[in-house]
Structures are given as structure tokens and as C-alpha cells.
N, C-alpha and C. Protein backbone atom coordinates (compact mmCIF):
# COMPACT_ATOMS: atom_id res chain seq x y z
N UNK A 1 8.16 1.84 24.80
CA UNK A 1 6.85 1.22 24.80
C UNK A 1 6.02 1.81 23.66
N UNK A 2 5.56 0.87 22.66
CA UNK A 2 4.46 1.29 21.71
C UNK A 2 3.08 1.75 22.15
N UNK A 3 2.65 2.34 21.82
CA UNK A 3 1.15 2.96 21.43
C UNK A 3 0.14 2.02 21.38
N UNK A 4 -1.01 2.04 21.53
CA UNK A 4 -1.90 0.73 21.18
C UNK A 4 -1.98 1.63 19.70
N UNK A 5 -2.91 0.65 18.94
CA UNK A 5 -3.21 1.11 17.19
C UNK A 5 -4.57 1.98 18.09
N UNK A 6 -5.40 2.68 17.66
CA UNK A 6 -6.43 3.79 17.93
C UNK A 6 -7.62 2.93 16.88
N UNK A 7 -8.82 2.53 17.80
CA UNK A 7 -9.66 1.31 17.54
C UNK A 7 -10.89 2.17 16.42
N UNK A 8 -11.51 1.91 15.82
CA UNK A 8 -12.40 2.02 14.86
C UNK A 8 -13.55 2.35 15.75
N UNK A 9 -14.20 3.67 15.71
CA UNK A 9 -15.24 3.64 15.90
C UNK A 9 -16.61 3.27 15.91
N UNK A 10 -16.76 2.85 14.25
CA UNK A 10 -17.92 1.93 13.14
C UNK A 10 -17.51 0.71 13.83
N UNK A 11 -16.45 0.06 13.45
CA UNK A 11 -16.66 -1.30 13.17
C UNK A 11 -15.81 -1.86 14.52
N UNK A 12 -15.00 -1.35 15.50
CA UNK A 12 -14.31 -1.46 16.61
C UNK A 12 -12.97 -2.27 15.99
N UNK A 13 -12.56 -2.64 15.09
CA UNK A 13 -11.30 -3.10 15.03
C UNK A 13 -10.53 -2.15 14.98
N UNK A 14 -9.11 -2.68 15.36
CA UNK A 14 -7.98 -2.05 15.31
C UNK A 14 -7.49 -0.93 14.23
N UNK A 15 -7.07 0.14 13.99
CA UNK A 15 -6.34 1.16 12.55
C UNK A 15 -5.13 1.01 13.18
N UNK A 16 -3.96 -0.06 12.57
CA UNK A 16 -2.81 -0.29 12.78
C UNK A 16 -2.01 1.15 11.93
N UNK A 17 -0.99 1.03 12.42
CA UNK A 17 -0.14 2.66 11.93
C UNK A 17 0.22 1.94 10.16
N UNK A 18 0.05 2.93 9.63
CA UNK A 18 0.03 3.21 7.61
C UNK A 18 -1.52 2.33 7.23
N UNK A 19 -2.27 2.12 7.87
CA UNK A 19 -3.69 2.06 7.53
C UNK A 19 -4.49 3.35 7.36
N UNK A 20 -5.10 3.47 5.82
CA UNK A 20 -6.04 4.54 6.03
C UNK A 20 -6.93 5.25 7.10
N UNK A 21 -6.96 6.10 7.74
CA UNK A 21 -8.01 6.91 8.34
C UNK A 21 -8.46 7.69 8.50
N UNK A 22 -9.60 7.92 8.73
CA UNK A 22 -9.90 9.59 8.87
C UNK A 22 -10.87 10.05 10.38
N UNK A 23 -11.34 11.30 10.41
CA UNK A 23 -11.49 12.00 11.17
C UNK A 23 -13.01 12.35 11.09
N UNK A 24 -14.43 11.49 11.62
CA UNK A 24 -15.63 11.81 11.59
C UNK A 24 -16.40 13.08 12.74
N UNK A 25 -16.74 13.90 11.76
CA UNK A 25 -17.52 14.92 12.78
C UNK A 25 -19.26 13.77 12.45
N UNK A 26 -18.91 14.06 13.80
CA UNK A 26 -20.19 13.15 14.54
C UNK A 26 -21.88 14.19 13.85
N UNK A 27 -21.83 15.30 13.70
CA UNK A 27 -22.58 16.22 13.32
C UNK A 27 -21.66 16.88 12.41
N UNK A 28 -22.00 16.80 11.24
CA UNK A 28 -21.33 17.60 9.65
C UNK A 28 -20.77 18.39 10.14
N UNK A 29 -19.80 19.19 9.77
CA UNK A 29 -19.23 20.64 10.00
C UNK A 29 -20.59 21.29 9.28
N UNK A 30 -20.68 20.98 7.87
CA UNK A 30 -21.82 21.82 7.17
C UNK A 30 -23.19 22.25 8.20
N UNK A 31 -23.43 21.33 8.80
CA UNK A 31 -24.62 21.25 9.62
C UNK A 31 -24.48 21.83 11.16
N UNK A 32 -23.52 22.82 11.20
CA UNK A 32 -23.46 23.27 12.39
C UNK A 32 -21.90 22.26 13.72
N UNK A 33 -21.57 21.65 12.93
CA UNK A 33 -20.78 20.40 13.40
C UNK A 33 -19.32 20.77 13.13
N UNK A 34 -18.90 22.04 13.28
CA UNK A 34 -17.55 22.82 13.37
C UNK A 34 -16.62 23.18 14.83
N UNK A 35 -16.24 21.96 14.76
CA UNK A 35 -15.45 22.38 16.40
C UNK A 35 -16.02 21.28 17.15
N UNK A 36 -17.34 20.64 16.72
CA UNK A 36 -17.08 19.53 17.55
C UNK A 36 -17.26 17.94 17.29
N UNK A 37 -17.65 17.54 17.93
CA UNK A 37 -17.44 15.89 18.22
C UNK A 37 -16.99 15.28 17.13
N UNK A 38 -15.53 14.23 17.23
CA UNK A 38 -15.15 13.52 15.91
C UNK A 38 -14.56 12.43 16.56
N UNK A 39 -14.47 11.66 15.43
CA UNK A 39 -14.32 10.11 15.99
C UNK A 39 -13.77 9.48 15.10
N UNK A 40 -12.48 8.83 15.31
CA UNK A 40 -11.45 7.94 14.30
C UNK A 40 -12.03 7.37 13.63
N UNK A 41 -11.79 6.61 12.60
CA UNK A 41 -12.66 5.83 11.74
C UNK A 41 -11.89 5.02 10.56
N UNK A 42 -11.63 3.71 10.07
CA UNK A 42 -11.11 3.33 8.66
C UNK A 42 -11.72 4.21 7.76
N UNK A 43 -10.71 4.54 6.96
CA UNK A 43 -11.53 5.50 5.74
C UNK A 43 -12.39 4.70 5.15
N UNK A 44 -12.34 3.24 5.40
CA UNK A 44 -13.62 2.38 4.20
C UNK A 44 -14.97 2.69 5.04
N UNK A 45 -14.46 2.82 6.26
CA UNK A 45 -15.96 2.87 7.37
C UNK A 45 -16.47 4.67 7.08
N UNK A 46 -15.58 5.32 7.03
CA UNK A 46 -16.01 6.55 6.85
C UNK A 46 -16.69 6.91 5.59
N UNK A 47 -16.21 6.37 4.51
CA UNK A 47 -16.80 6.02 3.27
C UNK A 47 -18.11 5.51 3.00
N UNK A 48 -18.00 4.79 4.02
CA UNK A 48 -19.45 3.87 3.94
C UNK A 48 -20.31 4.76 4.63
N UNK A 49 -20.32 5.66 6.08
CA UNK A 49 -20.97 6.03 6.18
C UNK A 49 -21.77 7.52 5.22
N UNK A 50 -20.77 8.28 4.50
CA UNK A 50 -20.97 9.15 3.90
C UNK A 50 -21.67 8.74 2.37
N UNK A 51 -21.67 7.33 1.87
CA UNK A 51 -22.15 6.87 0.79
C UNK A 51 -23.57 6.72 1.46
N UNK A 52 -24.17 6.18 2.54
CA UNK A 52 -24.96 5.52 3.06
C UNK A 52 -26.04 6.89 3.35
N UNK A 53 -25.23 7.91 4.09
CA UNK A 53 -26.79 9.16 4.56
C UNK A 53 -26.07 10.15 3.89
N UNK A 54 -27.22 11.07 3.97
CA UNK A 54 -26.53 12.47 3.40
C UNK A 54 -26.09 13.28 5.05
N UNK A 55 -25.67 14.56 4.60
CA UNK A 55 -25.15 15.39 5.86
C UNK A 55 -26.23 15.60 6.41
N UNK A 56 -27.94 15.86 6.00
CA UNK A 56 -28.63 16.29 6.58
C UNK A 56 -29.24 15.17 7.51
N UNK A 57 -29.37 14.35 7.38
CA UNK A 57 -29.88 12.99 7.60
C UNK A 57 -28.58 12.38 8.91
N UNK A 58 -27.40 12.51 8.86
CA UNK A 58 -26.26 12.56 9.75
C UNK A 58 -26.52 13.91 10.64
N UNK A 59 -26.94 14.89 10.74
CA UNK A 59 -27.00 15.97 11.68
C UNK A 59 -28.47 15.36 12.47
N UNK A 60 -29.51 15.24 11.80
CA UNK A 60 -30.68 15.10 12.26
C UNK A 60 -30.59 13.74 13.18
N UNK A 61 -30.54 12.64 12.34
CA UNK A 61 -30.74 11.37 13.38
C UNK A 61 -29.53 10.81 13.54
N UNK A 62 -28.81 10.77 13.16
CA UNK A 62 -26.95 9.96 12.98
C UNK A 62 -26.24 10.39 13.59
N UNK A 63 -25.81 11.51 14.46
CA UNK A 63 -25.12 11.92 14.70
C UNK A 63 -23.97 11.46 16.48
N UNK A 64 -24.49 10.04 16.06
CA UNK A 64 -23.83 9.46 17.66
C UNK A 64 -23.73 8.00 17.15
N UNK A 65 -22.46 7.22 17.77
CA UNK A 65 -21.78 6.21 16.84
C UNK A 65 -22.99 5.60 16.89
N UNK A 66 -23.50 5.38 18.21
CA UNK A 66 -24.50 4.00 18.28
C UNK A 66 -25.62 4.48 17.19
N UNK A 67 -26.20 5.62 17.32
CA UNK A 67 -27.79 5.69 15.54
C UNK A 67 -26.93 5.01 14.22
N UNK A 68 -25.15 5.53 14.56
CA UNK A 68 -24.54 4.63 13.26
C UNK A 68 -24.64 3.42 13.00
N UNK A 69 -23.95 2.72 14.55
CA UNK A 69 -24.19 1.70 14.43
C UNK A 69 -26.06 0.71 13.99
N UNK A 70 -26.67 1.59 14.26
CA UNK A 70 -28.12 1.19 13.90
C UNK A 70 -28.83 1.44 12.88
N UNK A 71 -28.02 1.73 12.10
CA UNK A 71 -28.88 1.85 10.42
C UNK A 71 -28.51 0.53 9.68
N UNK A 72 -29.24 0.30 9.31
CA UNK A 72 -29.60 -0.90 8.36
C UNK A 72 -28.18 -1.45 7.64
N UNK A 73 -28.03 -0.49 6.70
CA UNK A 73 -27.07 -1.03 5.96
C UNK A 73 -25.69 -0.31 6.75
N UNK A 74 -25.34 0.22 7.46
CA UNK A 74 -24.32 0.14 8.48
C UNK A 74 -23.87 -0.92 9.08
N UNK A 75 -25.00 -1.02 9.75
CA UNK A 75 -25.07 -2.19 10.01
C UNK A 75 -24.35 -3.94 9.53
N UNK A 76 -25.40 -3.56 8.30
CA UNK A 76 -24.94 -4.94 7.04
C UNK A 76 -23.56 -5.09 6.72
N UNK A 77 -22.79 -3.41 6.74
CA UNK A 77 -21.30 -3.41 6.56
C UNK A 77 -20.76 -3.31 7.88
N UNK A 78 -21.10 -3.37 8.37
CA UNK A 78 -19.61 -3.63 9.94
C UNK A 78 -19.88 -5.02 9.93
N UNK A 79 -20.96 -5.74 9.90
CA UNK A 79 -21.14 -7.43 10.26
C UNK A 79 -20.73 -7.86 9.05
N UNK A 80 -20.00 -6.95 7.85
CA UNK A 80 -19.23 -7.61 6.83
C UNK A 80 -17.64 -7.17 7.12
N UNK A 81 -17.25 -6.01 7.39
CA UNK A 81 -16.35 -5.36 7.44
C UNK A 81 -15.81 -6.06 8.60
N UNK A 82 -16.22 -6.60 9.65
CA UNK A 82 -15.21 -6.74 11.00
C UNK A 82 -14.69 -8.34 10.41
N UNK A 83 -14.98 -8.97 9.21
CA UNK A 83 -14.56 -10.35 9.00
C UNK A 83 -13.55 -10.22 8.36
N UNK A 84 -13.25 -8.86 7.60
CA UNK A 84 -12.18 -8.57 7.09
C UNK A 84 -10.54 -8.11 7.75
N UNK A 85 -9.47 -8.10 7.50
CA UNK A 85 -8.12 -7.67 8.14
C UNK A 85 -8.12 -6.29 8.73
N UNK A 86 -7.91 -5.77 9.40
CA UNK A 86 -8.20 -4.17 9.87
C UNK A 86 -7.28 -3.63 8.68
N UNK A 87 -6.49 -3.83 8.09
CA UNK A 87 -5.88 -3.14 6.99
C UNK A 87 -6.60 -3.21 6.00
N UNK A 88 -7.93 -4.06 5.27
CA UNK A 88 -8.66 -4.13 4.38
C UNK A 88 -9.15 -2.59 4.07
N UNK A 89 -9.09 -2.75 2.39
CA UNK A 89 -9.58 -1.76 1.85
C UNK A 89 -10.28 -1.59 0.44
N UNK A 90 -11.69 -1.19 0.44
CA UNK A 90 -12.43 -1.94 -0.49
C UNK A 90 -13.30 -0.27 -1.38
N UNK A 91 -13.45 -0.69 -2.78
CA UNK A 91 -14.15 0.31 -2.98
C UNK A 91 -15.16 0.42 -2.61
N UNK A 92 -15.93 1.82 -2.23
CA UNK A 92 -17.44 1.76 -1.57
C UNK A 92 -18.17 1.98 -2.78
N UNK A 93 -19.24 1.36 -2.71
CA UNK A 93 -20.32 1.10 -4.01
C UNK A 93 -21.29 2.63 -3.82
N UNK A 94 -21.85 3.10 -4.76
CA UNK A 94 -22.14 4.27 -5.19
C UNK A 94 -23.45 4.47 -3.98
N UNK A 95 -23.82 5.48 -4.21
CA UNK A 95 -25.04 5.75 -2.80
C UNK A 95 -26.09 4.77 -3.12
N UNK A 96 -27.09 3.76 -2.08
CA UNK A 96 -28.28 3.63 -2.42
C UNK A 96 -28.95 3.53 -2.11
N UNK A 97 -29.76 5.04 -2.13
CA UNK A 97 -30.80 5.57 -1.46
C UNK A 97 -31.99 5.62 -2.39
């Protein structure tokens, strides 16, 4: 019996096995966020969120999927990102803050 694929935290689609991913501390390691809370993620979603706030700004108000899910342009990219293939993989555009 197979595994289910391990679902996207950001954007809730599927990370099928040889799809990029990574490993979000919910609170920076830098920011005191060493040892705990992390959460699967497409590396494009993880990308996006680390282009999108800084670490300090992710420790302070971000630090729980749903404030993720509620930032603006998070936002703008999961209601773009979930139209895409869960294997999609896109460059993330430079910070703009």
C-alpha cells in the first residue's frame, strides 16, 4: 500500500514524490524558531513566502499557516498557484516590499 503524497501547507495541494519541497519553521530558526514548529511546503510556496516577508515580520505576525494564508500577496499566489499542476515550478520574482 502507497503513502498518500504529504499535502501543501500554503496552497493545500498535493507534493507528489520527486516534487520539490521543503521544510517551513513556522517562527525563523533566526528568530528564536529552533526546534520548533515546521510545516511541508512546495519549494515555490516556500519561496514565495520568504520573497514576500522578512524573518522578522514572519516571527512577529506570520508565524501560523492561517496569518500566511492572510497576507495579501500570499494570498494573490495560492489563488494563482492552486490553478497550477502540484508539480509546477516557477521562478519567484524578486522581493516587493
Amino acid at each position: 500500500m502507497t503513502t498518500p503524497d504529504p499535502i501543501c501547507a500554503l496552497c493545500g495541494r498535493p507534493i507528489p514524490q520527486g516534487v520539490a519541497q521543503s521544510r517551513h519553521h513556522l517562527v525563523p530558526r533566526l528568530k528564536g524558531g529552533k526546534g520548533g514548529e515546521t510545516v511541508m511546503l512546495h519549494h515555490i510556496c516556500h519561496k514565495e513566502i520568504h520573497a514576500a516577508l522578512t524573518e522578522a515580520e514572519l516571527a512577529r505576525a506570520f508565524h501560523t499557516v492561517e496569518a500566511l494564508r492572510g497576507h495579501p500577496r500570499l494570498a494573490k499566489f495560492i489563488e494563482w498557484v492552486r490553478r497550477r499542476p502540484p508539480g509546477f515550478l516557477s521562478r519567484t520574482p524578486g522581493r516587493r516590499r
